[in-house]
Protein backbone atom coordinates (compact mmCIF):
# COMPACT_ATOMS: atom_id res chain seq x y z
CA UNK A 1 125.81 90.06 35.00
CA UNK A 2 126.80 91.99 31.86
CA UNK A 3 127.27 95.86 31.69
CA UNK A 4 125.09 97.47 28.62
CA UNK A 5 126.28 101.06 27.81
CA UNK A 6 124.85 103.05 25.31
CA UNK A 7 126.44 106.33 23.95
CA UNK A 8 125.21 109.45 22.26
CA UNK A 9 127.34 110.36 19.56
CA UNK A 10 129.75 113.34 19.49
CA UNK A 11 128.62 116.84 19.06
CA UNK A 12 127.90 116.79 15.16
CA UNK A 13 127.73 120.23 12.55
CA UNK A 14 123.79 121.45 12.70
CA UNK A 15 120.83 119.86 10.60
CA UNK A 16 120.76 119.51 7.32
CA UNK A 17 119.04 117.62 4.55
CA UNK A 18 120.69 114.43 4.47
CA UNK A 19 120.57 113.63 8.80
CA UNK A 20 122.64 110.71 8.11
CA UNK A 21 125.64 112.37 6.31
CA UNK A 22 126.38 114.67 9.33
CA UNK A 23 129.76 114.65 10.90
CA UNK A 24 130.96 115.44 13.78
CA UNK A 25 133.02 118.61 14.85
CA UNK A 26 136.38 118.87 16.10
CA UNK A 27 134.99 119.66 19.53
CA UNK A 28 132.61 116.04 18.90
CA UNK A 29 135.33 114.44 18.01
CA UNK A 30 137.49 115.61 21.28
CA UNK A 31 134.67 113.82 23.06
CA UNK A 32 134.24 110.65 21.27
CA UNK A 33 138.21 110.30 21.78
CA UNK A 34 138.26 111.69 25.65
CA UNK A 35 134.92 109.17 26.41
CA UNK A 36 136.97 106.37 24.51
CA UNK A 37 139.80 106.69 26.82
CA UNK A 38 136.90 106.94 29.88
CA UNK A 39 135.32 103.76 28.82
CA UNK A 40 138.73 101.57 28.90
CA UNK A 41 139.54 102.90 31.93
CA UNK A 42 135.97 102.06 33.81
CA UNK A 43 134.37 99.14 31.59
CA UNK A 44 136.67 97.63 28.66
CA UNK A 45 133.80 97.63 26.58
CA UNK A 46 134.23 93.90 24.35
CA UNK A 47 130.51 94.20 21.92
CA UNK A 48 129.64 97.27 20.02
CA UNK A 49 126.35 97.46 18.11
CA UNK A 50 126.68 101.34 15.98
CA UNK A 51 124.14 103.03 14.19
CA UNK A 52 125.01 103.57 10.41
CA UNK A 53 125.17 107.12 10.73
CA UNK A 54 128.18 109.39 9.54
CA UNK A 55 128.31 110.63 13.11
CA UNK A 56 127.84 107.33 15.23
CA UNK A 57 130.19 105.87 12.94
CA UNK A 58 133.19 108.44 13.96
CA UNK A 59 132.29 107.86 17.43
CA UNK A 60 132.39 104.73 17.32
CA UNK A 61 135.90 105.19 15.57
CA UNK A 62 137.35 107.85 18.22
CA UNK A 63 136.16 105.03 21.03
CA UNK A 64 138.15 102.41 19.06
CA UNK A 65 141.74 104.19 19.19
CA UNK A 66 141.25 103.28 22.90
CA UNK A 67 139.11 99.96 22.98
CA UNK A 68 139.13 96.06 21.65
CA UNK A 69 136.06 94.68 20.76
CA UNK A 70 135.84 91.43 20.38
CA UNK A 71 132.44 91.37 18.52
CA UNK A 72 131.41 94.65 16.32
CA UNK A 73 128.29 95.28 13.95
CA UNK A 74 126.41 98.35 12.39
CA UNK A 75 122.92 98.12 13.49
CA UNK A 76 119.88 100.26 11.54
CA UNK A 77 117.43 99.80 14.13
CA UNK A 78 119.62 102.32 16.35
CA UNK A 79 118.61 105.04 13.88
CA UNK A 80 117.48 108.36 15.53
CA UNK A 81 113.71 107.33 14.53
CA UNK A 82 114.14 103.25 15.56
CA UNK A 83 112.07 101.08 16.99
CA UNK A 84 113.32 100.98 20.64
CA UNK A 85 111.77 97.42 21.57
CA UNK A 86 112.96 96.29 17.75
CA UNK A 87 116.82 97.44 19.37
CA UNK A 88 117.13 96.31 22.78
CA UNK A 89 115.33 92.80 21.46
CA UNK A 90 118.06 92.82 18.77
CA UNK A 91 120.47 93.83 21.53
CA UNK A 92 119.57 91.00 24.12
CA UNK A 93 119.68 88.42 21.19
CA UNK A 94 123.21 88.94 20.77
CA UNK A 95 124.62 89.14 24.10
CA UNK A 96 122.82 85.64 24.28
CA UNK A 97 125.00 84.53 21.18
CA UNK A 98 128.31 86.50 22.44
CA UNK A 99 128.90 85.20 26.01
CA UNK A 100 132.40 86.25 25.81
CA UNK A 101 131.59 90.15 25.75
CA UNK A 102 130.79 91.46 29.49
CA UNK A 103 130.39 94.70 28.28
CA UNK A 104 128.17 96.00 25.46
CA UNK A 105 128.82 99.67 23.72
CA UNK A 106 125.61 100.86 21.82
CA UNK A 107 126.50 104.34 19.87
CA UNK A 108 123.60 105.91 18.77
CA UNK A 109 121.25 109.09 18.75
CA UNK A 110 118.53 110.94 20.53
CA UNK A 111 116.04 109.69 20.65
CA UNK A 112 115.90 106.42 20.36
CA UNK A 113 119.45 106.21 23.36
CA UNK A 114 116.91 107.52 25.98
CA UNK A 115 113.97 105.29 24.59
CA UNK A 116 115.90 102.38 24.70
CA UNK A 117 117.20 102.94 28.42
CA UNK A 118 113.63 103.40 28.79
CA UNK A 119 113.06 100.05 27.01
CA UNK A 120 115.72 97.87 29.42
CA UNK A 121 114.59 99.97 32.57
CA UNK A 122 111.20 101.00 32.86
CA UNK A 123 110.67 104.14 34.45
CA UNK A 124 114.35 105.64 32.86
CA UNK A 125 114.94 107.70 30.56
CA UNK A 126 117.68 110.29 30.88
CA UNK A 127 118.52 112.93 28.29
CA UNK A 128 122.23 112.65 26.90
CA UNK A 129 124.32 115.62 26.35
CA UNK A 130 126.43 114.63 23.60
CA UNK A 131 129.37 111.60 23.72
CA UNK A 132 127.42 111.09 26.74
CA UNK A 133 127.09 107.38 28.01
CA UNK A 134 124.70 105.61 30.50
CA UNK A 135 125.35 102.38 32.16
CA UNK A 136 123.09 99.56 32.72
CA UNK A 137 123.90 96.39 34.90
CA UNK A 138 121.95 93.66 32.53
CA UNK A 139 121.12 89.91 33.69
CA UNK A 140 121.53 88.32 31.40
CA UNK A 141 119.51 84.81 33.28
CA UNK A 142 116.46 86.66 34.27
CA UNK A 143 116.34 89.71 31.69
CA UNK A 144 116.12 92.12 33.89
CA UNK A 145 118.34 95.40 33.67
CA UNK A 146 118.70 98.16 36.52
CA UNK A 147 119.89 101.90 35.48
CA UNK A 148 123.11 103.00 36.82
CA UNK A 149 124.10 106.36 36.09
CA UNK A 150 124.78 108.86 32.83
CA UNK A 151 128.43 110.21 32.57
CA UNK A 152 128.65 112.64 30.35
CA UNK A 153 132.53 114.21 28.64
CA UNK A 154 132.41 117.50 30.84
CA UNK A 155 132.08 115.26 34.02
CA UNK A 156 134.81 112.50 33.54
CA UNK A 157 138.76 112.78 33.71
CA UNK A 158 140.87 110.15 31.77
């Protein structure tokens, strides 16, 4: 059994023209870092697939001051408008090529987090406050993935 978690980014400054330049505040930041420390702690996350995104990116940072990953790539079908069969196909490919990563980290947006829980478990899809992260038990034999549960920064203590 592998663990698949997939994380919204941080809390980011509002819309603007270029979505993909967008940062993340100090306060998005705070969780990025606080959810970093929360995923070493609980899962040791060893593969990270991250959206290209300004935002995902420096989540995806934050969570490295606290985690080793043994395999790490930037994906751009975990775009906020991806294709959410296109991503967890991608994402089942390479746990089948990275055997030695139990534990996937997917940082990435709304929508397409909660489509692609959806995607791996039918029937699931939770909304994600921001830095939020759900967890998925993923096997890996017979493709089949249950939900777990959502954490979200304001509910976890490090």
């Amino acid at each position: 059994m592998k663990t698949i978690l997939i994380m919204r980014h941080g809390e980011a400054i509002p819309m603007q023209a270029d979505d993909a330049s967008r940062n993340l505040t100090s306060v998005g930041q705070q969780q990025a870092e606080k959810m970093g420390l929360w995923l070493q702690k609980m899962h040791a996350p060893s593969g990270l697939l991250v959206s290209p995104y300004v935002r995902a990116q420096q989540t995806a940072e934050a969570v490295k001051k606290s985690n080793h990953f043994l395999f790490e790539e930037t994906c751009h079908d975990i775009i906020p408008d991806g294709n959410p069969q296109v991503a967890a196909d991608y994402l089942e490919t390479l746990i089948a090529l990275h055997p030695e990563c139990e534990t996937w980290l997917v940082v990435a947006h709304m929508p397409i987090v909660s489509y692609l829980v959806d995607q791996l478990c039918a029937g699931n899809m939770p909304i994600f406050n921001t830095g939020a992260v759900a967890q998925i038990s993923y096997n890996e034999v017979s493709l089949k993935s249950d939900y777990i549960t959502i954490n979200a920064p304001a509910n976890v203590t490090v």
